[in-house]
C-alpha atoms as a PDB file:
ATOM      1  CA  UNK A   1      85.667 -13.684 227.238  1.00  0.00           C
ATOM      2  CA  UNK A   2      82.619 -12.827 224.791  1.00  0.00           C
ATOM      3  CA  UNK A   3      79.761 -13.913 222.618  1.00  0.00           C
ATOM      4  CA  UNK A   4      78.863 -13.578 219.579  1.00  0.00           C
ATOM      5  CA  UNK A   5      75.161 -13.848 218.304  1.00  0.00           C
ATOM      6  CA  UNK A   6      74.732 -15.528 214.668  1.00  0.00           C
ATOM      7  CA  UNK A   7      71.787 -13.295 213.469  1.00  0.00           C
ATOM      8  CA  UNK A   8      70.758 -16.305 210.989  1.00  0.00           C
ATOM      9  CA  UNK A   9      70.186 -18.487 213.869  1.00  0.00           C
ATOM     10  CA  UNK A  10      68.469 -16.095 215.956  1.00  0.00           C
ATOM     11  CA  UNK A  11      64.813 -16.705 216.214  1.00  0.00           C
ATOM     12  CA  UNK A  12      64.258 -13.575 218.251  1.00  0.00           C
ATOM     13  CA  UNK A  13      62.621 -15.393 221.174  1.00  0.00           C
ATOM     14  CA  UNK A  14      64.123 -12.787 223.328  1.00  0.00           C
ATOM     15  CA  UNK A  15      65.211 -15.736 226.683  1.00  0.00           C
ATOM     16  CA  UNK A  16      68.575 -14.430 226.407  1.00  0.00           C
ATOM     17  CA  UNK A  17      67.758 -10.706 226.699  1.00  0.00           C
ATOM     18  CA  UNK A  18      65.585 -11.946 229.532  1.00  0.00           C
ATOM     19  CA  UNK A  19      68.251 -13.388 231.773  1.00  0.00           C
ATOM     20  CA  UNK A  20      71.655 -11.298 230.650  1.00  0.00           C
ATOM     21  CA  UNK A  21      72.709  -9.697 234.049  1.00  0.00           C
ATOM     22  CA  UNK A  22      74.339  -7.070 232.937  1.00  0.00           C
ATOM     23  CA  UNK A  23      71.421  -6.367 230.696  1.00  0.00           C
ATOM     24  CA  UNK A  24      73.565  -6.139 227.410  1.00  0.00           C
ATOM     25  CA  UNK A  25      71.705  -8.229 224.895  1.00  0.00           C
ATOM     26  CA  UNK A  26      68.635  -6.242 223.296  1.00  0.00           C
ATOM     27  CA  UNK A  27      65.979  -6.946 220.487  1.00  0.00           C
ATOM     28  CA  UNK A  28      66.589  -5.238 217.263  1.00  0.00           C
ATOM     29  CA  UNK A  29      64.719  -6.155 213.809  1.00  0.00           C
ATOM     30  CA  UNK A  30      63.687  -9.230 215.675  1.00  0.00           C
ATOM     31  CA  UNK A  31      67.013 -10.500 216.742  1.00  0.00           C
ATOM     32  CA  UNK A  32      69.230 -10.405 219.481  1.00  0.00           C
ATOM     33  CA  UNK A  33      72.420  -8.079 219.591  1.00  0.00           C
ATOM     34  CA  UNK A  34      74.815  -7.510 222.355  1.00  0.00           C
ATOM     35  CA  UNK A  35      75.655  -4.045 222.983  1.00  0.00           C
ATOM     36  CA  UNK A  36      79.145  -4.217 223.396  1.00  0.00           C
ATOM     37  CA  UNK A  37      81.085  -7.553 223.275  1.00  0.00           C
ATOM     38  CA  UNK A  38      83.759  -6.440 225.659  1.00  0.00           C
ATOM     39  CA  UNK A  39      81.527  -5.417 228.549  1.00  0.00           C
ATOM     40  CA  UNK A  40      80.272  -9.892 228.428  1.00  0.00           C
ATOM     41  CA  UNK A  41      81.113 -10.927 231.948  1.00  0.00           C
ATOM     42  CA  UNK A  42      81.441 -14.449 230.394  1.00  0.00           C
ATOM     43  CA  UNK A  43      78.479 -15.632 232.775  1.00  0.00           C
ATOM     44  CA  UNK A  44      76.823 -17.612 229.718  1.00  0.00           C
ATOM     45  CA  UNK A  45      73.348 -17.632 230.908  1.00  0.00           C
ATOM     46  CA  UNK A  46      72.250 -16.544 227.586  1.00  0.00           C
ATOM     47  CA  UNK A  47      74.100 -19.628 225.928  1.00  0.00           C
ATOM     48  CA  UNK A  48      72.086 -21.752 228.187  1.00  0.00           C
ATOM     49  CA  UNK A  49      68.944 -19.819 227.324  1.00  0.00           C
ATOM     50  CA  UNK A  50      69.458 -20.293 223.342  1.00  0.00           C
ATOM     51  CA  UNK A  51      67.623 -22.798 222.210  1.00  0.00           C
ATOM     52  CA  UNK A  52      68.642 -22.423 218.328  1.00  0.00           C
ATOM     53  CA  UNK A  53      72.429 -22.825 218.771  1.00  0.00           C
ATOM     54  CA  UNK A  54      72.775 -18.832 217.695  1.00  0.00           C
ATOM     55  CA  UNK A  55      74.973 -17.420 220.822  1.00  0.00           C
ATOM     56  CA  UNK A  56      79.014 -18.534 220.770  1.00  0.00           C
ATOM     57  CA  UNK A  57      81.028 -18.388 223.862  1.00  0.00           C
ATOM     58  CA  UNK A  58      84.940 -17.648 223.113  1.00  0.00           C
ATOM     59  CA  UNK A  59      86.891 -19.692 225.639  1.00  0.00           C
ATOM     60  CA  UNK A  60      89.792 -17.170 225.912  1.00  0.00           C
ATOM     61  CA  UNK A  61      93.553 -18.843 226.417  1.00  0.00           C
ATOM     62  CA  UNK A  62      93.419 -17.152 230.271  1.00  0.00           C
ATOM     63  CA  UNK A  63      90.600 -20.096 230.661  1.00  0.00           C
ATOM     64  CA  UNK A  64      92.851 -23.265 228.560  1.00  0.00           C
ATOM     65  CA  UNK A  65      90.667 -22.328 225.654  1.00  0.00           C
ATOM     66  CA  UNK A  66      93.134 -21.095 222.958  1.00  0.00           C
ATOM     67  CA  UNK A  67      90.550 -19.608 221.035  1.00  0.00           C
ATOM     68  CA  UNK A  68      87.779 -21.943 221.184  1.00  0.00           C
ATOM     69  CA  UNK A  69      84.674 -21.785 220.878  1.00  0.00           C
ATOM     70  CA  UNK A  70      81.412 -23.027 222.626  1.00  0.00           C
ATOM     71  CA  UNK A  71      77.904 -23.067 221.595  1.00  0.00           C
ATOM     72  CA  UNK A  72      74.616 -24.924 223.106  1.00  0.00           C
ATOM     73  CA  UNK A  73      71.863 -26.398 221.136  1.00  0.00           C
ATOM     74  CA  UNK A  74      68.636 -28.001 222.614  1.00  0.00           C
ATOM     75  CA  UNK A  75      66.613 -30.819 221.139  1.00  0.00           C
ATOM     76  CA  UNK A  76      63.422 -32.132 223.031  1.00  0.00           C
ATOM     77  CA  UNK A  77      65.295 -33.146 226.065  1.00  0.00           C
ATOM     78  CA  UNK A  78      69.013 -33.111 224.834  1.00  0.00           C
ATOM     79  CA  UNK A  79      70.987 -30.322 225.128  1.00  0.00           C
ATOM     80  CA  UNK A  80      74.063 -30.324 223.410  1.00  0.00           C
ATOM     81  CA  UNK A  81      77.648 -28.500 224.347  1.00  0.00           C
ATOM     82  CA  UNK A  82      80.106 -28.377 221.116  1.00  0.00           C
ATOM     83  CA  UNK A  83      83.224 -26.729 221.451  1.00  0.00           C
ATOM     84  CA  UNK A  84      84.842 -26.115 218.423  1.00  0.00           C
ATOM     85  CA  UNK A  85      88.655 -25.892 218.784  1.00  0.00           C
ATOM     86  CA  UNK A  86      90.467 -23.297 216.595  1.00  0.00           C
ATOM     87  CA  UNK A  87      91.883 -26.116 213.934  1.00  0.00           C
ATOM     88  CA  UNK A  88      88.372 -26.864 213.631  1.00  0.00           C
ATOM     89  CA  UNK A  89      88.297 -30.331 215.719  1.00  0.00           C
ATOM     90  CA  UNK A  90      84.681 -30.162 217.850  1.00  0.00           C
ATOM     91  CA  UNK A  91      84.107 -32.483 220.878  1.00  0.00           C
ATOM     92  CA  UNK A  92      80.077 -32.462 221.990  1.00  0.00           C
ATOM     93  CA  UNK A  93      78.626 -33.244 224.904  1.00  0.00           C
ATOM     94  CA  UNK A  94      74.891 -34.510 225.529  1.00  0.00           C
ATOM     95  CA  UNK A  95      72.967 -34.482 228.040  1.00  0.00           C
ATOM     96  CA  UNK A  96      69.664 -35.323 228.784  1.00  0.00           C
ATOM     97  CA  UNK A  97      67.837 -32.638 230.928  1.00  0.00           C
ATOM     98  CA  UNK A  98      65.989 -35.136 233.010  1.00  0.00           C
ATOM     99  CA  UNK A  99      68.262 -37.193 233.855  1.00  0.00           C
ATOM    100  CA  UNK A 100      71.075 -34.588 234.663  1.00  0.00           C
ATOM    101  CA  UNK A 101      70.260 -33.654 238.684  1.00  0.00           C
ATOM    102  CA  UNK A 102      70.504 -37.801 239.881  1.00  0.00           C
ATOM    103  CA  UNK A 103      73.368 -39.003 241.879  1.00  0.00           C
END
């Protein structure tokens, strides 16, 4: 399992540097790099940090993934999961923040 960071997204806010636990992801030119994509423990705090949509998460085949794909975007109080399937096919899920801790 990896990332990959989409420098044209990247808005160099630096929240996934911040919270990467195995302190891979640095600041470069204003953008975010990982250091080196095999060392990713697959954690994805930095996807859930990205506001912009710029970090992908590969969902490996050893997870049911078969090459997938999953990125985060966040809009006002909507964040939105999209995993993109390897023919292309994406399924989203929204959620609103505020409403996503009742029972």
């Amino acid at each position: 399992m990896s990332i990959r960071i989409n420098d044209a997204s990247c808005v160099g806010c630096r929240r996934c540097a911040e919270v990467c636990p195995g302190n891979l992801i640095r600041i470069v030119d204003r953008k975010a790099v990982i250091r080196r994509e095999k060392d990713c423990w697959g954690c994805t705090s930095c996807l859930k940090e990205c506001r912009n949509g710029a970090i992908l998460f590969f969902l490996g085949a050893d997870i049911g993934g078969k090459g997938s794909v999953l990125s985060v975007e966040e809009k006002g109080d909507i964040r939105t999961w999209t995993v993109t399937g390897s023919d292309g096919t994406k399924k989203e899920i929204a959620v609103n923040m505020k409403e996503s801790n009742r029972y």
